[in-house]
Structure formats: C-alpha cells, structure tokens
C-alpha atoms as a PDB file:
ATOM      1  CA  UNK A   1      53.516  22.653 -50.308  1.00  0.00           C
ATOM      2  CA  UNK A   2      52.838  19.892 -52.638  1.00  0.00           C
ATOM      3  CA  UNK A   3      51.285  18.097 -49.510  1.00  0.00           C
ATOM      4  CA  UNK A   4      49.111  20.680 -48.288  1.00  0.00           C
ATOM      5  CA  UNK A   5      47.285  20.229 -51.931  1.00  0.00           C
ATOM      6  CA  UNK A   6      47.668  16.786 -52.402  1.00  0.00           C
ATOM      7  CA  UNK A   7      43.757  15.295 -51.867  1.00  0.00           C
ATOM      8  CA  UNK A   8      41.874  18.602 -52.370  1.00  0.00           C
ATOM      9  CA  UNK A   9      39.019  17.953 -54.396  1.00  0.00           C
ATOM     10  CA  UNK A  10      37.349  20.443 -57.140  1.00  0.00           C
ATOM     11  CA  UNK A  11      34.823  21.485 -55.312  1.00  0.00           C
ATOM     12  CA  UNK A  12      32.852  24.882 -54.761  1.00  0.00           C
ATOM     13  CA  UNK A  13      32.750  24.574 -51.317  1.00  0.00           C
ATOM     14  CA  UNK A  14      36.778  24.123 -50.922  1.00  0.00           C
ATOM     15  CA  UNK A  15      36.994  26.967 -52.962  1.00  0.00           C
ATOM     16  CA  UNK A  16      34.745  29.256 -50.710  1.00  0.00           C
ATOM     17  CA  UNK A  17      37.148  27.657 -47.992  1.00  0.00           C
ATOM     18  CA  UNK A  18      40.234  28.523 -49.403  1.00  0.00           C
ATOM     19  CA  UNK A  19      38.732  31.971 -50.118  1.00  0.00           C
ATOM     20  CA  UNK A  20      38.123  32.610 -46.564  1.00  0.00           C
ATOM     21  CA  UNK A  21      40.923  31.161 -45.432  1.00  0.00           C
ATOM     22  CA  UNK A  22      43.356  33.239 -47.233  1.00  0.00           C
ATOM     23  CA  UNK A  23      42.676  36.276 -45.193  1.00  0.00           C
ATOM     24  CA  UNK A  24      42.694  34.738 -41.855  1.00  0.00           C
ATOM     25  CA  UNK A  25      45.436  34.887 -39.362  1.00  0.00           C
ATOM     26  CA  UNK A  26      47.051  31.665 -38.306  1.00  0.00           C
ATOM     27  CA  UNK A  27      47.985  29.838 -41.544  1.00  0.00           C
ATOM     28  CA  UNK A  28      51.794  29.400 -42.260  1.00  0.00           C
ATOM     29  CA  UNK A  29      53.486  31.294 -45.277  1.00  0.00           C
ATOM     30  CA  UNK A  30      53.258  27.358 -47.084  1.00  0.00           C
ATOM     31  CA  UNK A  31      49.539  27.116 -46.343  1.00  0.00           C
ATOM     32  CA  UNK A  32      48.471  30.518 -47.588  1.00  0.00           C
ATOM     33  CA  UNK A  33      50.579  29.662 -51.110  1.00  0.00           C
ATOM     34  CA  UNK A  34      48.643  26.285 -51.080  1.00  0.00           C
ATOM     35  CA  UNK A  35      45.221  28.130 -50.663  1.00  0.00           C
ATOM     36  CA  UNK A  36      46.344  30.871 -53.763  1.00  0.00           C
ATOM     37  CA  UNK A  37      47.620  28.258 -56.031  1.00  0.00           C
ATOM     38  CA  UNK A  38      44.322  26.255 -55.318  1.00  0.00           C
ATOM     39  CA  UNK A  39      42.226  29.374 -56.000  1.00  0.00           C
ATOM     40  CA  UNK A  40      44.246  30.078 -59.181  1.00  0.00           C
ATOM     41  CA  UNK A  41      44.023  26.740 -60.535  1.00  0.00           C
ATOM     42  CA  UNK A  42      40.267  26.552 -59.429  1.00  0.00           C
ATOM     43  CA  UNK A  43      38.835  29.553 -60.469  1.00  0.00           C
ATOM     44  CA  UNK A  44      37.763  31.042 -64.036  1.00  0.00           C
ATOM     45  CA  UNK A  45      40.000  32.826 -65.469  1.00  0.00           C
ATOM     46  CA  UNK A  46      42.428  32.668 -62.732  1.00  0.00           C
ATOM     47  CA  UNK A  47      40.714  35.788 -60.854  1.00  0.00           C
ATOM     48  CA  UNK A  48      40.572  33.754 -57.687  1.00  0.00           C
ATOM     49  CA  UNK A  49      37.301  34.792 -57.652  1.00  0.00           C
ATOM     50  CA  UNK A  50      35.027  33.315 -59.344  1.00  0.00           C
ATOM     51  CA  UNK A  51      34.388  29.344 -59.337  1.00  0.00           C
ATOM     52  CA  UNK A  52      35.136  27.661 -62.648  1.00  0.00           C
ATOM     53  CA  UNK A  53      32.051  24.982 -63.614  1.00  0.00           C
ATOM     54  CA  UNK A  54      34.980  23.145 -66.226  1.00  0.00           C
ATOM     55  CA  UNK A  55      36.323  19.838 -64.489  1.00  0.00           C
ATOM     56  CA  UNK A  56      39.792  20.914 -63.367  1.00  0.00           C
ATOM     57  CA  UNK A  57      41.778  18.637 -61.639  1.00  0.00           C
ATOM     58  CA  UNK A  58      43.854  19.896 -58.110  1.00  0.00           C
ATOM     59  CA  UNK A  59      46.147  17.328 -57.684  1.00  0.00           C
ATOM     60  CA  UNK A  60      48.500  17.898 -60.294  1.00  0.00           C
ATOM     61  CA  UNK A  61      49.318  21.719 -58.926  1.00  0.00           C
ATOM     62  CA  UNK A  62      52.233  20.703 -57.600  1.00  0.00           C
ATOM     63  CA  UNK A  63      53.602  18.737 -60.483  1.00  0.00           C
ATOM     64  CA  UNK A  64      55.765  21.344 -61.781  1.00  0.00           C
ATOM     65  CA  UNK A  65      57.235  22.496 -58.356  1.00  0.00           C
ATOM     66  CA  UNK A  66      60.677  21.109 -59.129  1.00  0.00           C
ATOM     67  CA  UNK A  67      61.014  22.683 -62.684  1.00  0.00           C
ATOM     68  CA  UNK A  68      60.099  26.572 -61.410  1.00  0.00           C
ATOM     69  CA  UNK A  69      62.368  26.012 -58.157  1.00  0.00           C
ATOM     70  CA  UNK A  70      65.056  25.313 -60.543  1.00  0.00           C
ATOM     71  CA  UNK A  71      63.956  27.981 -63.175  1.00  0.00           C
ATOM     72  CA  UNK A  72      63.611  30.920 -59.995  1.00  0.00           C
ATOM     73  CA  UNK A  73      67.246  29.866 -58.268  1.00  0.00           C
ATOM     74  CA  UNK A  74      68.695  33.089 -59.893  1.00  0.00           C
ATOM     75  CA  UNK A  75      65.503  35.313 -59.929  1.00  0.00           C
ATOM     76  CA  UNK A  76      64.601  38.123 -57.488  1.00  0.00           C
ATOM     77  CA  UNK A  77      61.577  38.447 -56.366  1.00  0.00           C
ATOM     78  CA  UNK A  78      60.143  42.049 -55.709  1.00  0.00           C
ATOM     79  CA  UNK A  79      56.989  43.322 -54.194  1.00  0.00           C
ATOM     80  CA  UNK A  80      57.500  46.975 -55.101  1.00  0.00           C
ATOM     81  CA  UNK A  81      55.316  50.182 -56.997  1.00  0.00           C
ATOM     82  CA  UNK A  82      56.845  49.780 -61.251  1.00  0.00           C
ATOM     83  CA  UNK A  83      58.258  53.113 -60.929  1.00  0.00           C
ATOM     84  CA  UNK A  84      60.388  52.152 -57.656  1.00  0.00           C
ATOM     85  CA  UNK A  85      61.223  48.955 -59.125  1.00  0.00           C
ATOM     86  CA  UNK A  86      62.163  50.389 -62.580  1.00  0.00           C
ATOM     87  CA  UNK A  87      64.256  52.982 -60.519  1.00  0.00           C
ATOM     88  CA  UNK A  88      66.489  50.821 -58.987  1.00  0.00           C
ATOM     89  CA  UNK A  89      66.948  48.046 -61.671  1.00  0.00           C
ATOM     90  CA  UNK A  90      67.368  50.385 -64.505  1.00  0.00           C
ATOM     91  CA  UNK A  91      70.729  50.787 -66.673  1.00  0.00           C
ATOM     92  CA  UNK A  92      72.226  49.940 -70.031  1.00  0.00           C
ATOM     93  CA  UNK A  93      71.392  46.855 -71.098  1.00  0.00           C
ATOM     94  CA  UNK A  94      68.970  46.136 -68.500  1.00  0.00           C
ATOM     95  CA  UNK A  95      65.324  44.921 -70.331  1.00  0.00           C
ATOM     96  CA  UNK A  96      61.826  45.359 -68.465  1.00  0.00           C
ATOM     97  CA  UNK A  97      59.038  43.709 -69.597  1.00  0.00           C
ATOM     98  CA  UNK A  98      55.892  45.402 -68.490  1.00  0.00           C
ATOM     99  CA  UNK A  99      52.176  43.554 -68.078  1.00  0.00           C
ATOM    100  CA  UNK A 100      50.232  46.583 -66.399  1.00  0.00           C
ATOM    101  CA  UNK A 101      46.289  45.660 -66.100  1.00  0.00           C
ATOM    102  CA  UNK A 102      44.977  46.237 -69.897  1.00  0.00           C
ATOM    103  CA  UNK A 103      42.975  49.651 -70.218  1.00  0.00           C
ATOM    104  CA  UNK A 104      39.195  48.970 -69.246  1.00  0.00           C
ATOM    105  CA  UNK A 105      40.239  46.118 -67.408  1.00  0.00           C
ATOM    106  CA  UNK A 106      41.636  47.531 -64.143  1.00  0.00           C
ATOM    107  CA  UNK A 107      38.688  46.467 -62.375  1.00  0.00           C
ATOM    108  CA  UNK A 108      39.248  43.023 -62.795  1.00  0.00           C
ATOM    109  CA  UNK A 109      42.481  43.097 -60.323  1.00  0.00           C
ATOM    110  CA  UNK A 110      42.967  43.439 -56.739  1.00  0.00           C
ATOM    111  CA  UNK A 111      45.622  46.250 -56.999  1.00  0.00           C
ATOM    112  CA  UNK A 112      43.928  49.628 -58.149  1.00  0.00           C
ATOM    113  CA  UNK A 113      45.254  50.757 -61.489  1.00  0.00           C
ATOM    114  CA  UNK A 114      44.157  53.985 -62.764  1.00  0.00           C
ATOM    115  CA  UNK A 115      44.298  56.134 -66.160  1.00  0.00           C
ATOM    116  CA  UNK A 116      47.280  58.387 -63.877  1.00  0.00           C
ATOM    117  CA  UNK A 117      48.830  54.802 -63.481  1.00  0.00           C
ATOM    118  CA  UNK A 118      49.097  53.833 -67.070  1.00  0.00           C
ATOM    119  CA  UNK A 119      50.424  57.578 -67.848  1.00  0.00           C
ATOM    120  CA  UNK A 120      52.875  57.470 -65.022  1.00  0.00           C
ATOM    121  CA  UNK A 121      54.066  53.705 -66.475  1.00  0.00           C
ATOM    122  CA  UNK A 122      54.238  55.705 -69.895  1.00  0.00           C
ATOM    123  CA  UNK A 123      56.466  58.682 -68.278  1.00  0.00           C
ATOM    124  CA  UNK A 124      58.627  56.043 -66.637  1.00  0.00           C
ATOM    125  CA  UNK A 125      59.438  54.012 -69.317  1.00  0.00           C
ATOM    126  CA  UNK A 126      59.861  56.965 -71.505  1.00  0.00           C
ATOM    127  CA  UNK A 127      62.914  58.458 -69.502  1.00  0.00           C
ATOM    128  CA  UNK A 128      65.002  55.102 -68.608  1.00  0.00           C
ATOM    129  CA  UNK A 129      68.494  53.921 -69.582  1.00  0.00           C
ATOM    130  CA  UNK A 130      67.625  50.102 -70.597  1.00  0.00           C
ATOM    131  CA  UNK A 131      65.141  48.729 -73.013  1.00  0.00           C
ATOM    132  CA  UNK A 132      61.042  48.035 -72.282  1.00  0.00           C
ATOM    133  CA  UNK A 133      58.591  45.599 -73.642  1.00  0.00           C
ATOM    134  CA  UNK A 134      55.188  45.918 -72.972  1.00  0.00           C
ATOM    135  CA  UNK A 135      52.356  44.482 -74.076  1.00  0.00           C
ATOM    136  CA  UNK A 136      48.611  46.261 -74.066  1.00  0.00           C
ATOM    137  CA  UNK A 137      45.121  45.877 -75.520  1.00  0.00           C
ATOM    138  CA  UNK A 138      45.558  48.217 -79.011  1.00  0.00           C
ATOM    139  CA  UNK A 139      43.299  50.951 -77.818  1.00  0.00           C
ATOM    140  CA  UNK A 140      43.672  54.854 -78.828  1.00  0.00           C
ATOM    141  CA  UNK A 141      45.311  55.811 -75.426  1.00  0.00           C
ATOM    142  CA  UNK A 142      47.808  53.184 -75.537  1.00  0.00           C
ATOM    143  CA  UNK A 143      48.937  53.663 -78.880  1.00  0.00           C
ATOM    144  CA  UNK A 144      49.202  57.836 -77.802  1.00  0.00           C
ATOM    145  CA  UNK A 145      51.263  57.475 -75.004  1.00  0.00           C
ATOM    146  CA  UNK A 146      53.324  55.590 -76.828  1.00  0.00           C
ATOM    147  CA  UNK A 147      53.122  57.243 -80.162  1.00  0.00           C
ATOM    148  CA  UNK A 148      57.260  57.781 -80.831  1.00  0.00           C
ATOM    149  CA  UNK A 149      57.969  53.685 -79.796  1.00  0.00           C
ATOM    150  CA  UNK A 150      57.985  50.441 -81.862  1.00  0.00           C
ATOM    151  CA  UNK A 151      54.367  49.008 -81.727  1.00  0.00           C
ATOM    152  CA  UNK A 152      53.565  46.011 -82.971  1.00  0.00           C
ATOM    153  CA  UNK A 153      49.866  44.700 -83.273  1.00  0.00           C
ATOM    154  CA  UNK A 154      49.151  41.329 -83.023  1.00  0.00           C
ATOM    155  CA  UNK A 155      45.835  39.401 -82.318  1.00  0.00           C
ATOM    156  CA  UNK A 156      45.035  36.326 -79.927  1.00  0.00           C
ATOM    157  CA  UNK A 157      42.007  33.912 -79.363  1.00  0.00           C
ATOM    158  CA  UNK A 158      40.000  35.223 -76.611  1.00  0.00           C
ATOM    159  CA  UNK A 159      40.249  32.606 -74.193  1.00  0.00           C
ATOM    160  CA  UNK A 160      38.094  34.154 -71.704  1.00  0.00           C
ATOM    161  CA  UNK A 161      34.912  34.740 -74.349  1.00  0.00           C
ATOM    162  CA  UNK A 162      32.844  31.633 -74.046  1.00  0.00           C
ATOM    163  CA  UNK A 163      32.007  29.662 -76.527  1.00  0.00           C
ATOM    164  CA  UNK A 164      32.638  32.405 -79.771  1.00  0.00           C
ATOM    165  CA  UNK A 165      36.481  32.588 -78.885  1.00  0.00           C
ATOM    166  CA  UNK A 166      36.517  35.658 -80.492  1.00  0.00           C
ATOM    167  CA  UNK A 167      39.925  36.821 -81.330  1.00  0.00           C
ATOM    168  CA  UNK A 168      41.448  39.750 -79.289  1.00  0.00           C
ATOM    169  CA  UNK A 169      43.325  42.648 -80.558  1.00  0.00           C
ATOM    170  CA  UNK A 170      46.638  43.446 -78.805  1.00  0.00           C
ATOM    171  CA  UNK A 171      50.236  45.457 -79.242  1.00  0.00           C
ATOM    172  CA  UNK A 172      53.690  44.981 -78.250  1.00  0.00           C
ATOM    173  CA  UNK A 173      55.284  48.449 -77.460  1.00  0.00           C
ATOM    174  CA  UNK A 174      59.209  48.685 -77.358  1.00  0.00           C
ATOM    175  CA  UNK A 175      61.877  50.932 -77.265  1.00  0.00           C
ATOM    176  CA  UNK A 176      64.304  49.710 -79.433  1.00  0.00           C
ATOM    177  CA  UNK A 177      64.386  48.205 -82.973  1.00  0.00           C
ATOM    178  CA  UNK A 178      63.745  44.293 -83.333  1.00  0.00           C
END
C-alpha cells in the first residue's frame, strides 16, 4: 500500500479523485485502502469529506505501516451491528469499549445512528456478562440511560472548533469500579 501513496500530492483535486474513486468498481482491495487512508489523512477532521486548507503532508501515511501490522497480528477484525458483536464476544472477564457517534452528532457519520440506537447500545450493555467502557458527550440522555453506572466527566480541547479551541465536555461510563 505504502506505494500506491507514495508521490500523492495535497491537493484538492486528488482529493475529489480519491473521493470518486472510492466508489467505483475496478480498484483492488490495496487501492481502495490507499484512497481511504488518503481521504482520512487529507480531509478536516478526518470526515473524508471535506478538504482540509492546513498543509498536510501525504507521504508519510505509510510510515507507521510496520508498527500497526505488528500491533493487529493478534486482533480480529469485525464488521458487525454492536449488539451482534457484543453477543458473541461477551463473557466474564471479557471488556468492550464502546465509541458510538456522540448524541447530536450522528449526522456527521456515514452509518445512521439514531436515538433507538443509543438506547438499544444502553439495553445491551446493561444486560452483559463482561465489563463496558464507553465514552459520550455529558448530555442529559446519556447520563439517564446510564444513571445506575460509574460516570466519570472529564473535559478535552475542542480540536475541531477553530481558532477558540474551546474545551469540550465529555464522560466515561463503566460498569465496574476503577
């Protein structure tokens, strides 16, 4: 892979490229990674879909190849709905960390996420054998469906928020005791 992005340029016009590329039949499992990773690296925020105006520079995408194939050698990768996925990995001792598309946010993804979603995550997590960490904007409905856990609030810069960096208000929700 690391020579299908070896050369590319930052450049809007590669990045409409890749963009239209990605979806088109005929590129090779390798060249369809190269064209995400370029579009993650390349775009703000890493939505793939927007341009980012900041220099960035392509040719060091590939840099850290080795260190992840060695870090994923004993990692599964899955491609399945949480609640599936929790299903079958779930038993004593097992921990999940969760990510699920911050409330108000769900727009911003690809994958529809809806209010239902974030309860049925809730109900999931609520009734398994192993442990959960998740992390969520601190908003009212969060903090409710997770009322009888461990929440922990915590606050970040807001990378995201121009030049003000304002800081960003989030909580860590667990099951168990730290």
């Amino acid at each position: 892979m690391a020579a299908e992005l070896s050369g590319l340029p930052h450049s809007r016009e590669m990045f409409l490229d890749c963009q239209n590329q990605f979806e088109q039949r005929g590129y090779t499992d390798i060249q369809r990674a190269a064209r995400s990773l370029y579009l993650i690296k390349m775009s703000f925020g890493s939505d793939r879909r927007t341009f980012a105006t900041a220099p960035k520079i392509a040719s060091n995408i590939s840099s850290s190849f080795s260190d992840v194939q060695d870090r994923l050698r004993k990692v599964i990768i899955e491609h399945l709905d949480f609640e599936q996925l929790i299903h079958i990995y779930d038993r004593p001792g097992a921990l999940f960390y969760c990510d699920p598309p911050y409330m108000g946010t769900e727009h911003y993804y690809r994958a529809g996420f809806s209010k239902q979603d974030h309860e049925r995550l809730a109900s999931v997590l609520h009734g398994i054998k192993g442990k959960f960490l998740l992390s969520y904007n601190d908003c009212d409905l969060a903090r409710d469906l997770y009322a009888d856990c461990n929440i922990q609030p915590l606050t970040r810069p807001n990378l995201l928020s121009g030049a003000n960096r304002n800081e960003f208000k989030e909580i860590l929700i667990r099951n168990y005791e730290s």
